[in-house]
N, C-alpha and C. Protein backbone atom coordinates (compact mmCIF):
# COMPACT_ATOMS: atom_id res chain seq x y z
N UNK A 1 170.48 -80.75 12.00
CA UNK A 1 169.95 -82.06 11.70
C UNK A 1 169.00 -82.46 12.83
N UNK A 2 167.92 -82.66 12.73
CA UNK A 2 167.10 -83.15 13.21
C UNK A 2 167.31 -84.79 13.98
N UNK A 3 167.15 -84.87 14.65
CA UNK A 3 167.31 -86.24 15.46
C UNK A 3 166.04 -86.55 16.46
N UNK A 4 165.53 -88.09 16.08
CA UNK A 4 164.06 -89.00 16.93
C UNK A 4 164.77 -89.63 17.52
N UNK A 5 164.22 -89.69 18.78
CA UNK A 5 164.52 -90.75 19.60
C UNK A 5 163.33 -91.56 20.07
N UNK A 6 163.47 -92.67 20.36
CA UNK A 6 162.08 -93.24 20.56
C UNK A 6 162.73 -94.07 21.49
N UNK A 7 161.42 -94.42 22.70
CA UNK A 7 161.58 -94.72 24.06
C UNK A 7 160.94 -96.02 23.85
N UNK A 8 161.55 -97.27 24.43
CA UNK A 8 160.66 -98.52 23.84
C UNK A 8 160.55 -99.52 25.34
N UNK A 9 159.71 -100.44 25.36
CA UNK A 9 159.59 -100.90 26.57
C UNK A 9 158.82 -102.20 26.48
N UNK A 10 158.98 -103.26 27.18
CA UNK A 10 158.34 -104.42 27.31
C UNK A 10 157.93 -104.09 28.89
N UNK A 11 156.55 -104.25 29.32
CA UNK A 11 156.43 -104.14 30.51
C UNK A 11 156.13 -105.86 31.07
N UNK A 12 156.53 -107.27 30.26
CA UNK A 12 156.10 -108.55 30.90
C UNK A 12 157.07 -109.16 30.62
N UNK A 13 157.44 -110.46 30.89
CA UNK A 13 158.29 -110.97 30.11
C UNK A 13 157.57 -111.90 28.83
N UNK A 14 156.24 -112.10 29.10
CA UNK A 14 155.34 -112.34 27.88
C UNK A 14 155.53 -111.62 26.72
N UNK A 15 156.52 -110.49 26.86
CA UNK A 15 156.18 -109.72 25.75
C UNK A 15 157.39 -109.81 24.82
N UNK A 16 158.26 -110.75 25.07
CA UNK A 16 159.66 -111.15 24.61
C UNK A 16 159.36 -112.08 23.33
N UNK A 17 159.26 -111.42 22.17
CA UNK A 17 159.48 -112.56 21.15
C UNK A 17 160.61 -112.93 20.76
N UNK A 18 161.29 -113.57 20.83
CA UNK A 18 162.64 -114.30 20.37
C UNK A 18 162.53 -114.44 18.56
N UNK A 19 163.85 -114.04 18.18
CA UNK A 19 164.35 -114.20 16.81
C UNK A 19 164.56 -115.76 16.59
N UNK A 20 164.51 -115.89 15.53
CA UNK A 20 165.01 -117.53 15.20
C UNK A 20 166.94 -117.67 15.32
N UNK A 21 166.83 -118.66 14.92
CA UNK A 21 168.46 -119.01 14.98
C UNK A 21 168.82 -117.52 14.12
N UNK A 22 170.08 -117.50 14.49
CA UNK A 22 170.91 -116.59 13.35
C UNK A 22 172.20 -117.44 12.17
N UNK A 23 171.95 -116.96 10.78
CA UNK A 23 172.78 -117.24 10.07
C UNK A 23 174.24 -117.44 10.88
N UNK A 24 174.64 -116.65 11.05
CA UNK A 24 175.58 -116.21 11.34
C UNK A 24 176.20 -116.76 13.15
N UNK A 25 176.57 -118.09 13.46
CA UNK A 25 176.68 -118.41 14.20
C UNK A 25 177.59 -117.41 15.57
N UNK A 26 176.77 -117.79 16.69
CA UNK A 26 177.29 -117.10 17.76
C UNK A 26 176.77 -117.41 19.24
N UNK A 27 177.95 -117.62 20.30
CA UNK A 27 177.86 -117.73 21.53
C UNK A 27 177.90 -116.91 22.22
N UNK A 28 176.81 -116.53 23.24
CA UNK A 28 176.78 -115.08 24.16
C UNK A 28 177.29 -115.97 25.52
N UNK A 29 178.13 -114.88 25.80
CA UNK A 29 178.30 -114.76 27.40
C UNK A 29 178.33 -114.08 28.04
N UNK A 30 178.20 -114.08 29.23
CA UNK A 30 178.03 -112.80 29.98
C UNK A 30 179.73 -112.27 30.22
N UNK A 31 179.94 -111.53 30.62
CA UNK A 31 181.42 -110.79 30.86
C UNK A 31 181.12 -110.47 32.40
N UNK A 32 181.56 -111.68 32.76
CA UNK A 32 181.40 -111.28 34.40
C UNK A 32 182.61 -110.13 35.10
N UNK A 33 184.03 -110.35 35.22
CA UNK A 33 184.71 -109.82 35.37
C UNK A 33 184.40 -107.97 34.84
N UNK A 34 184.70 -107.01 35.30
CA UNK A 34 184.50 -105.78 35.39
C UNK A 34 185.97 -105.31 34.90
N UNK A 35 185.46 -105.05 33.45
CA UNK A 35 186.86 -104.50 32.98
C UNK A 35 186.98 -103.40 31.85
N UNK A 36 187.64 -102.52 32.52
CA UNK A 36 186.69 -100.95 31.46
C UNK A 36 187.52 -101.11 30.41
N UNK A 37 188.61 -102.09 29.95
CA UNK A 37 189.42 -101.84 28.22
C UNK A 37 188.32 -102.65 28.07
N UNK A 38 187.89 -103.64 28.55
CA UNK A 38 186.84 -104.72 27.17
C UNK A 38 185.74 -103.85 27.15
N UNK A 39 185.12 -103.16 27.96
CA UNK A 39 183.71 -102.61 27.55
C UNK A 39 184.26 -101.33 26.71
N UNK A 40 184.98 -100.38 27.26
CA UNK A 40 185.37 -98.96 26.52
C UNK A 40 185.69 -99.80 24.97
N UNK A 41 186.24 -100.97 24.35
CA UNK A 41 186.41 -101.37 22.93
C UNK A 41 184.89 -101.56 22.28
N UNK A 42 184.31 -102.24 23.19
CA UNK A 42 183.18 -102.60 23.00
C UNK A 42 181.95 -101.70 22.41
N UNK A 43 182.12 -100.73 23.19
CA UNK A 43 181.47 -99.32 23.50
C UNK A 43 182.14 -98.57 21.83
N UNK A 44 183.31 -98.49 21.14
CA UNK A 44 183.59 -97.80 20.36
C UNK A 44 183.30 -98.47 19.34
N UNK A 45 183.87 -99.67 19.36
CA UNK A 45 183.74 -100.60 18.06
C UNK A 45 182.11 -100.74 17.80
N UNK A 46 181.49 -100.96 18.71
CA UNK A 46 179.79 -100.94 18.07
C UNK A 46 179.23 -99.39 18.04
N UNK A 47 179.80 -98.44 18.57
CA UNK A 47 179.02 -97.51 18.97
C UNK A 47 179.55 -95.80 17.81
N UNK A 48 181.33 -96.56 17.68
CA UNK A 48 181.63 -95.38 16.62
C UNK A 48 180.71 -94.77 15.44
N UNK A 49 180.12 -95.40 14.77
CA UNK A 49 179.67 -95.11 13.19
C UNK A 49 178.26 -94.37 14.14
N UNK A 50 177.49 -94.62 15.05
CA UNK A 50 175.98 -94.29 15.37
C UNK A 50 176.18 -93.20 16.28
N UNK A 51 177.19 -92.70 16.38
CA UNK A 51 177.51 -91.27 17.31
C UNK A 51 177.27 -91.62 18.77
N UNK A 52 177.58 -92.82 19.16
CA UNK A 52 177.72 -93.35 20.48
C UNK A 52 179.37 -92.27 20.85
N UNK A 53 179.25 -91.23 21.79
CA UNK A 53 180.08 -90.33 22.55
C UNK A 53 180.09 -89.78 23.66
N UNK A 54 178.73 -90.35 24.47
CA UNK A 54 178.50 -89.92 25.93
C UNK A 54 179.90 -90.14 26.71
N UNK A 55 179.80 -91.65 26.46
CA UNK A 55 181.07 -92.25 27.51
C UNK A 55 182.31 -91.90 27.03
N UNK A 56 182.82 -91.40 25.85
CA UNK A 56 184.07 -91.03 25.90
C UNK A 56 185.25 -90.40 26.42
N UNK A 57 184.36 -89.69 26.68
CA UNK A 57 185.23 -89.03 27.83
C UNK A 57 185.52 -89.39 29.45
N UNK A 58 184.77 -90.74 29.44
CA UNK A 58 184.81 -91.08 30.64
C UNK A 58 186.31 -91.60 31.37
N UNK A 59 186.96 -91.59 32.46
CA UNK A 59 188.22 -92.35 32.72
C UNK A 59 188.45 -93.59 33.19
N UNK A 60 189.21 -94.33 33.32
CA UNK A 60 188.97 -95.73 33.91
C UNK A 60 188.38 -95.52 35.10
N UNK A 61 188.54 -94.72 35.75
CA UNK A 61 188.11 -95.02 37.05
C UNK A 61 186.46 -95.09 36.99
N UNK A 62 185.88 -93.86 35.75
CA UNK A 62 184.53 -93.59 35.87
C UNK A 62 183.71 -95.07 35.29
N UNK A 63 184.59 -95.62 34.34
CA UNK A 63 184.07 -97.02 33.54
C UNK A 63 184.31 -98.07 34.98
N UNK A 64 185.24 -97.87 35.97
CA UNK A 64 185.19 -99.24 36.50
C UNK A 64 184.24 -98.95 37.73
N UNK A 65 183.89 -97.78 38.25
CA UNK A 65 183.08 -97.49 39.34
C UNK A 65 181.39 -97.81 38.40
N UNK A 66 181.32 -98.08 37.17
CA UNK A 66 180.26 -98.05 36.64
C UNK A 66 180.08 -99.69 36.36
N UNK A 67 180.99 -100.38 36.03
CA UNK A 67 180.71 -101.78 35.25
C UNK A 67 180.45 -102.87 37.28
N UNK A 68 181.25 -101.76 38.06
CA UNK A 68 181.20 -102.65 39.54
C UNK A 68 179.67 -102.19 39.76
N UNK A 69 178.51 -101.45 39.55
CA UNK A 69 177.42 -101.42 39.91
C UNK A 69 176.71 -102.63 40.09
N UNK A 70 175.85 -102.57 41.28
CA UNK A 70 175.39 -103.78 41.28
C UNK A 70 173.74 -103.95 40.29
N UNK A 71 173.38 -105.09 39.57
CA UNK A 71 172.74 -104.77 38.53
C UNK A 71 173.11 -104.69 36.95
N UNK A 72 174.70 -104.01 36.96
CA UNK A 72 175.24 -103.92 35.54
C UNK A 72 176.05 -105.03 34.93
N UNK A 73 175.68 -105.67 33.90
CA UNK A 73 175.93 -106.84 33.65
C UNK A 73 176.14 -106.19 31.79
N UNK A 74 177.24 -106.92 31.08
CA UNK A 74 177.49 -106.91 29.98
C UNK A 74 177.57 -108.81 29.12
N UNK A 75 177.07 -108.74 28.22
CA UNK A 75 176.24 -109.53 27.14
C UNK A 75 177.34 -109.75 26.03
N UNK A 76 178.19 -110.87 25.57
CA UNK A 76 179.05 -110.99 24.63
C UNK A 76 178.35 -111.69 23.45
N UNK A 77 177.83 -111.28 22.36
CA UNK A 77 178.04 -112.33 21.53
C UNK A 77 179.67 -112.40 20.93
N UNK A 78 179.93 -113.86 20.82
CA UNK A 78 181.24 -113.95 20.07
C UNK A 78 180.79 -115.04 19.18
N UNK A 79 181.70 -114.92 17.94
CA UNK A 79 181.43 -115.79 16.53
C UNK A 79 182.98 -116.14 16.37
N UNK A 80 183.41 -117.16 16.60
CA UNK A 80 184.64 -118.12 15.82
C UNK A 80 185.94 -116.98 17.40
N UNK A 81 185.74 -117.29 18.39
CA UNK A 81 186.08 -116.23 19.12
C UNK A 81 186.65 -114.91 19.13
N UNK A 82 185.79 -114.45 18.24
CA UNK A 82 186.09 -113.17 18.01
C UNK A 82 184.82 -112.38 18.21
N UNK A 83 184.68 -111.19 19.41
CA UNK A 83 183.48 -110.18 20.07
C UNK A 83 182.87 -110.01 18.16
N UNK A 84 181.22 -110.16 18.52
CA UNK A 84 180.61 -109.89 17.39
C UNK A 84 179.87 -108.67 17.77
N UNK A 85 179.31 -108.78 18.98
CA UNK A 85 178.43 -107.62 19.35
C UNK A 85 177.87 -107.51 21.08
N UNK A 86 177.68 -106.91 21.43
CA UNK A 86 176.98 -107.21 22.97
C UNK A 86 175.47 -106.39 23.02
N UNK A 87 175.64 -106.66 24.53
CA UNK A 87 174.30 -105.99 25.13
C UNK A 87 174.57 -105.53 26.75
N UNK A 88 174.22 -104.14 26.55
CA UNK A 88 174.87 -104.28 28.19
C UNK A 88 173.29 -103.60 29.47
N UNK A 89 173.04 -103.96 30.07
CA UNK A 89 172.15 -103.88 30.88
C UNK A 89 172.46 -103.29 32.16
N UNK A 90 171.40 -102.36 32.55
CA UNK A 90 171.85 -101.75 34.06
C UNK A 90 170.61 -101.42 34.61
N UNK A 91 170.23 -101.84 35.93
CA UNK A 91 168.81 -101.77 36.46
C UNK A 91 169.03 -99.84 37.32
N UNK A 92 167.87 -99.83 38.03
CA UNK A 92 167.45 -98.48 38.87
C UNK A 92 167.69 -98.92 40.23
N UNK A 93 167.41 -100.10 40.25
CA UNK A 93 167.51 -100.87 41.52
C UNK A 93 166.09 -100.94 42.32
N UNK A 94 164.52 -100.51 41.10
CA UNK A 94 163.58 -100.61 41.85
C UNK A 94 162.61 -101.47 40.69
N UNK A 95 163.27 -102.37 39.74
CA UNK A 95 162.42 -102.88 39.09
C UNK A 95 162.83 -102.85 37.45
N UNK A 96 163.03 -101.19 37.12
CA UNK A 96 163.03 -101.18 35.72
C UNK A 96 164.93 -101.96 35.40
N UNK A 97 165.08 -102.05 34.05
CA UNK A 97 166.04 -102.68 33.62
C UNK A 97 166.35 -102.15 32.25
N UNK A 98 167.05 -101.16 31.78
CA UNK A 98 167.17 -100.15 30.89
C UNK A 98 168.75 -101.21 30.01
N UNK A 99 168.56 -101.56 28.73
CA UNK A 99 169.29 -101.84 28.04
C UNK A 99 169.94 -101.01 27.84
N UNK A 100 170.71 -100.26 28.27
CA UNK A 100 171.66 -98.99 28.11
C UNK A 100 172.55 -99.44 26.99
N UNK A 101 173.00 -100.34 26.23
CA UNK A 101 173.86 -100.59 24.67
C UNK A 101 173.68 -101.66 24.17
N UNK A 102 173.55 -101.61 23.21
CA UNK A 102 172.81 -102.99 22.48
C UNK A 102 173.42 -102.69 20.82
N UNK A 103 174.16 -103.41 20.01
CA UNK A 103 174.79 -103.54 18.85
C UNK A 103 175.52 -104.24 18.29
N UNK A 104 176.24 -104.42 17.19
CA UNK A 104 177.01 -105.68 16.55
C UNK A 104 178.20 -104.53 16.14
N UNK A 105 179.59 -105.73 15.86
CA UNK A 105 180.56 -104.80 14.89
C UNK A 105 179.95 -104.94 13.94
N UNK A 106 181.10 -104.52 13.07
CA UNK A 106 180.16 -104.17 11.87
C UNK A 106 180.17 -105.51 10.83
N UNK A 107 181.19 -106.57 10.80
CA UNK A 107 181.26 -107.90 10.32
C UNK A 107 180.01 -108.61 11.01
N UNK A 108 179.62 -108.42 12.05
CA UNK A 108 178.39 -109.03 12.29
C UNK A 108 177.15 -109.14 11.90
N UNK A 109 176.76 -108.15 10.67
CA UNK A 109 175.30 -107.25 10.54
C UNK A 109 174.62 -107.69 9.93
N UNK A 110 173.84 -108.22 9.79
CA UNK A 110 173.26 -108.84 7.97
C UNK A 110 172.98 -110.38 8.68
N UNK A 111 173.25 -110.77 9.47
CA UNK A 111 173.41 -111.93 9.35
C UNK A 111 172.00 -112.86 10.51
N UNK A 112 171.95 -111.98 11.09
CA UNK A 112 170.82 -113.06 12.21
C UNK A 112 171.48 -112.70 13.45
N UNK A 113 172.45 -112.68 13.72
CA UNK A 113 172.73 -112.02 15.05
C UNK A 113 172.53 -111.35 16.05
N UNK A 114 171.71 -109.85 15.43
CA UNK A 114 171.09 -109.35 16.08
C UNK A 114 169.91 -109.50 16.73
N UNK A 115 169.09 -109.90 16.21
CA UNK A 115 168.02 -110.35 16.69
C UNK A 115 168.16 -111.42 17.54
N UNK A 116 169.10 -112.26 17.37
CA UNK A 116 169.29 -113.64 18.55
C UNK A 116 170.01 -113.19 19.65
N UNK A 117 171.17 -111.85 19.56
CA UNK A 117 171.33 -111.63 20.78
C UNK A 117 170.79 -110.05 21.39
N UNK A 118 169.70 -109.62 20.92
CA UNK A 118 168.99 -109.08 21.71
C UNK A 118 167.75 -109.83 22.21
N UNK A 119 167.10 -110.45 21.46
CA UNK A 119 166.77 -111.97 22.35
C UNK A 119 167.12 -112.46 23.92
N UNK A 120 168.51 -112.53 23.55
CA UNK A 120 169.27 -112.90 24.77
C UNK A 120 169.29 -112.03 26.02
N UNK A 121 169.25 -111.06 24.96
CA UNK A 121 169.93 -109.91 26.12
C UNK A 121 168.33 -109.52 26.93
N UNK A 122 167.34 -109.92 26.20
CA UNK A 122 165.96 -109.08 26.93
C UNK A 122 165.86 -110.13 28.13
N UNK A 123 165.85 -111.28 27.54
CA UNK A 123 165.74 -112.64 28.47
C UNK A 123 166.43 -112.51 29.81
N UNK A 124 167.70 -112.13 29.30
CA UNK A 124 168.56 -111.88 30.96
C UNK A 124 168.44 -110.60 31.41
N UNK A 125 167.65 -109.55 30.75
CA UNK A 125 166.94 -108.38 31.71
C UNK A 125 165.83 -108.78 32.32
N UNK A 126 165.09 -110.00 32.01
CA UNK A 126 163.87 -110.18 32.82
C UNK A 126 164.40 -110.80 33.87
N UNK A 127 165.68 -111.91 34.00
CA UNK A 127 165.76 -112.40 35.10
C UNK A 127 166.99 -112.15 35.93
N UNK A 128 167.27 -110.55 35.68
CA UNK A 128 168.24 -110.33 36.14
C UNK A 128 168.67 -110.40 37.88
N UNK A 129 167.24 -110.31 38.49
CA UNK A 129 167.19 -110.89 39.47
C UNK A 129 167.48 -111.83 40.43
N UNK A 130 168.12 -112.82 39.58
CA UNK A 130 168.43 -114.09 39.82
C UNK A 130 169.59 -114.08 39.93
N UNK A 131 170.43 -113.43 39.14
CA UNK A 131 171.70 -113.22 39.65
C UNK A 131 172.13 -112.41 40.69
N UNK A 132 171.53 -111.49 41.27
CA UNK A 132 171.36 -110.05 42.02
C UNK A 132 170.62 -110.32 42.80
N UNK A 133 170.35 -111.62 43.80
CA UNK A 133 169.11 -111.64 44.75
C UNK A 133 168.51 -110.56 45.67
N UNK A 134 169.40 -109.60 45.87
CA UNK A 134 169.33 -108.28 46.33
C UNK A 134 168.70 -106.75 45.67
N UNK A 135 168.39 -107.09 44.34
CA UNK A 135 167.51 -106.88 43.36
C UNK A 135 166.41 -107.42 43.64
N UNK A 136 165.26 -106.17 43.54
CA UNK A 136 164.08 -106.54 43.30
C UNK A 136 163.88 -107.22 41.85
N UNK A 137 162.81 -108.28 41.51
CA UNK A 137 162.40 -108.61 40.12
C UNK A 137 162.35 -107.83 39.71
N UNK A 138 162.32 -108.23 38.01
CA UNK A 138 162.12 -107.17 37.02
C UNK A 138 160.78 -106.66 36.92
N UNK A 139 160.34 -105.43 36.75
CA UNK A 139 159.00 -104.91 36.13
C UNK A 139 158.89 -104.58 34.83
N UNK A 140 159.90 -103.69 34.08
CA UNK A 140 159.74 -103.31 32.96
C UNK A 140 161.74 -103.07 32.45
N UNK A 141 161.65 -103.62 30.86
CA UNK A 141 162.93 -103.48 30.26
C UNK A 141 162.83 -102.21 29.40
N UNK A 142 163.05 -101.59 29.38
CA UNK A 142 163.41 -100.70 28.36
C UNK A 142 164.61 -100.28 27.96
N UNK A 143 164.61 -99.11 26.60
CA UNK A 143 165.85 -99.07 26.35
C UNK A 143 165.16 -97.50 25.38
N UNK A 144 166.68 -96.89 24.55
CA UNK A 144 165.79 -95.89 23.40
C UNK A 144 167.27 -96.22 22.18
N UNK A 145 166.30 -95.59 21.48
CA UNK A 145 167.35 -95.97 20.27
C UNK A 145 166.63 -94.53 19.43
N UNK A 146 167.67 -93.99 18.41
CA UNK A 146 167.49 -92.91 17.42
C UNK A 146 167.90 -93.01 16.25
N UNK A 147 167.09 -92.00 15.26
CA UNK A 147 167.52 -92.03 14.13
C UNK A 147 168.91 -91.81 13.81
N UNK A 148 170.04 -91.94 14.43
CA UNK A 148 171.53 -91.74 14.44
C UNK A 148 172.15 -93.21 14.39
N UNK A 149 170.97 -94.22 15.01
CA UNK A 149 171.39 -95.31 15.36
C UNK A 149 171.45 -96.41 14.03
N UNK A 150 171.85 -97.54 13.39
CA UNK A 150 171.65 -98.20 12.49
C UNK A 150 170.17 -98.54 12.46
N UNK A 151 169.86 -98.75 10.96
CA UNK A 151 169.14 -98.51 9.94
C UNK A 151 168.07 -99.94 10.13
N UNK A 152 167.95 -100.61 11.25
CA UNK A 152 167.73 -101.78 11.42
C UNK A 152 167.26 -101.76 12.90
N UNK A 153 168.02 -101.11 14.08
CA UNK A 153 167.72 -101.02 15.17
C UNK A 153 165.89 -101.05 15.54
N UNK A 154 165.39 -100.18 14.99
CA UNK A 154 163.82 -99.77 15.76
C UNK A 154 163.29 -100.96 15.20
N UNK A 155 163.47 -101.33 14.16
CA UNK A 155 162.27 -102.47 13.45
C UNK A 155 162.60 -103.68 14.57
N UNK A 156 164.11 -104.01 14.60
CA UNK A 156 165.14 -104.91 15.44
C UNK A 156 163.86 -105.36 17.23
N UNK A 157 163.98 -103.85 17.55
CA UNK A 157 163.46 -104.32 19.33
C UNK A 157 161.92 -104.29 18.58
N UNK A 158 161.20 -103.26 17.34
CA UNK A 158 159.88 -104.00 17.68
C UNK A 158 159.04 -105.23 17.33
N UNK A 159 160.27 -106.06 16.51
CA UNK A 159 159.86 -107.27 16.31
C UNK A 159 160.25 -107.93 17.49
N UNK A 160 161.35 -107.56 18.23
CA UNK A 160 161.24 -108.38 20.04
C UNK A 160 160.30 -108.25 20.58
N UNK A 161 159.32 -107.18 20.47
CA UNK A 161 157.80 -107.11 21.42
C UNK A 161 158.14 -106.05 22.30
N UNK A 162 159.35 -104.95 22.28
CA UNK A 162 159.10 -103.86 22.57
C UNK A 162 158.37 -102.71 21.63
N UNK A 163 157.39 -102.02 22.27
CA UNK A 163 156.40 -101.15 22.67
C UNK A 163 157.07 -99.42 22.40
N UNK A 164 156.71 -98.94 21.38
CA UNK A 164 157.23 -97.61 21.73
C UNK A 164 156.38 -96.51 22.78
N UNK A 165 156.95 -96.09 23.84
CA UNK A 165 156.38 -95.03 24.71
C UNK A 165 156.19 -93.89 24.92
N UNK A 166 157.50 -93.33 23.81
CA UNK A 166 157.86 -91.97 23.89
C UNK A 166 158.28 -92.00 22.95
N UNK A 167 158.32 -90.63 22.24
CA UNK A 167 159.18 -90.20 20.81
C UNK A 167 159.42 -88.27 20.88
N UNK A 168 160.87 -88.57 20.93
CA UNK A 168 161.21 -87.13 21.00
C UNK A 168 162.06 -86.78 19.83
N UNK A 169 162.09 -85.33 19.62
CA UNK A 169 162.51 -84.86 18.45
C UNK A 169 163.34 -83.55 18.75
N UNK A 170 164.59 -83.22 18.79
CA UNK A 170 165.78 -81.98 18.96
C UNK A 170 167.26 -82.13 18.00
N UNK A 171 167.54 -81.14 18.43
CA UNK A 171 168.70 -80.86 17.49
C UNK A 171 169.97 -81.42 18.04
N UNK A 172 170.93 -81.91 18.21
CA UNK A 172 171.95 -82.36 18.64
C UNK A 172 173.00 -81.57 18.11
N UNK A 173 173.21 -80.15 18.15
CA UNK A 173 173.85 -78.55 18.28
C UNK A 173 175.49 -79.46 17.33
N UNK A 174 176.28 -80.55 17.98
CA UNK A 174 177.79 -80.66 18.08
C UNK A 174 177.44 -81.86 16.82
N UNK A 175 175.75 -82.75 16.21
CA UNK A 175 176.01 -83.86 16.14
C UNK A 175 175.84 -83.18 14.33
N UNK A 176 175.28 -81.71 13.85
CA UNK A 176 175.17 -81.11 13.05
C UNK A 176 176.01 -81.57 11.45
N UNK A 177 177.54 -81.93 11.90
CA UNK A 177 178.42 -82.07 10.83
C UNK A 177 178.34 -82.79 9.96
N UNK A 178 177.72 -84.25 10.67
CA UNK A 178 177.23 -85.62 10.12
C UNK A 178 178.49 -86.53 10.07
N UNK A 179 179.41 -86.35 10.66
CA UNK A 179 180.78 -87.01 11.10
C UNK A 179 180.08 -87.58 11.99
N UNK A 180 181.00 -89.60 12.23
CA UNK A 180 181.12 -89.81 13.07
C UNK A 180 182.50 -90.14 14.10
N UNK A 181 182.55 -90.00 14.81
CA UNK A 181 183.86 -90.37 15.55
C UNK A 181 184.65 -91.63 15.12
N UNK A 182 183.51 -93.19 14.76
CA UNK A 182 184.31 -94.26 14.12
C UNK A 182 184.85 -94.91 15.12
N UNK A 183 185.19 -96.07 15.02
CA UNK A 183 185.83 -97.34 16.08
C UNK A 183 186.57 -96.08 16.58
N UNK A 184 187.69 -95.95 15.70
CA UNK A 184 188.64 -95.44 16.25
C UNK A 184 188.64 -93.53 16.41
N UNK A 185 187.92 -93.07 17.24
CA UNK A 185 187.90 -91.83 17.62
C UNK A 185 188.71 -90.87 16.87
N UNK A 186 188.04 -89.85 15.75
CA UNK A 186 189.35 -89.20 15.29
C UNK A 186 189.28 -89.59 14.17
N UNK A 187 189.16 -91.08 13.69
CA UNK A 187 189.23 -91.31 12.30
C UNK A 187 188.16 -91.21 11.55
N UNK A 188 186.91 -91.22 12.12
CA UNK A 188 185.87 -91.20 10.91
C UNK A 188 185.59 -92.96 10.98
N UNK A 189 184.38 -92.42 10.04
CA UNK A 189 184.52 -94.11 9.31
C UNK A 189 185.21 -94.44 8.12
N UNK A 190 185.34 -95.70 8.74
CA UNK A 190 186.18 -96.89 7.49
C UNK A 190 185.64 -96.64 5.89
């Protein structure tokens, strides 16, 4: 199976178009506290069905030496308090600001959400600085997303005013079967 990936990028913060309200009401917060069960749920529940499996294998220790980086900041939307979707952000530490996960569960989708909290989430990659005074400003956000990813994603960041830069094309040897792992690792999807 063939798999695109495409490399996308806002190099201003001029280049941030914001979504309108979303149907689908929701409050983002940041997840200050560093805690690898809320992100590792986070990480499966949005990431099972799109063959999100890098980090799986990772151990607490590797998730909490990663969420303590300075720069890495995670993005809650929640709807009726219940996690709808996040955004999680991690700089180089010389400028760029790479959206490293960005998605909804799956009750979230359809609804306006996405777009309002990747919105959010670009907004607090431009000024991530501000929290991190020890951080240089931002120069450029980027992120990549693939044809593995939901069916909505690419249109999603280039109506935010990210820019595609790159587009690559390979085989993913293990991703062949067309299984995905699923929230719950093992099960497939629902």
């Amino acid at each position: 199976m063939d798999v695109t990936t495409w490399y996308l990028e806002q190099t201003s913060p001029a280049d941030l178009r914001p979504a309108g309200p979303p149907r689908l009401a929701v409050d983002i917060v940041r997840a200050e506290v560093p805690c690898p069960e809320f992100s590792r749920f986070l990480y499966t529940a949005v990431g099972g069905d799109w063959q999100w499996t890098d980090r799986l294998p990772w151990t607490y220790a590797q998730w909490q030496a990663y969420l303590e980086r300075p720069g890495v900041e995670t993005w809650v939307a929640w709807h009726r308090g219940t996690p709808a979707g996040y955004v999680e952000l991690q700089t180089d530490g010389d400028g760029d600001v790479e959206i490293a996960c960005f998605g909804l569960l799956r009750f979230a989708m359809g609804g306006g959400a996405g777009g309002h909290l990747l919105s959010a989430g670009t907004a607090r990659a431009w000024d991530l600085a501000e929290r991190w005074p020890h951080l240089p400003a931002t120069k450029r956000v980027w992120l990549h997303t693939c044809s593995l990813d939901g069916p909505a994603a690419l249109a999603n960041y280039q109506a935010r005013g990210f820019r595609v830069y790159d587009e690559r094309r390979n085989e993913p040897g293990d991703l062949d079967s067309g299984t995905t792992p699923g929230v719950w690792p093992g099960a497939g999807r629902l």
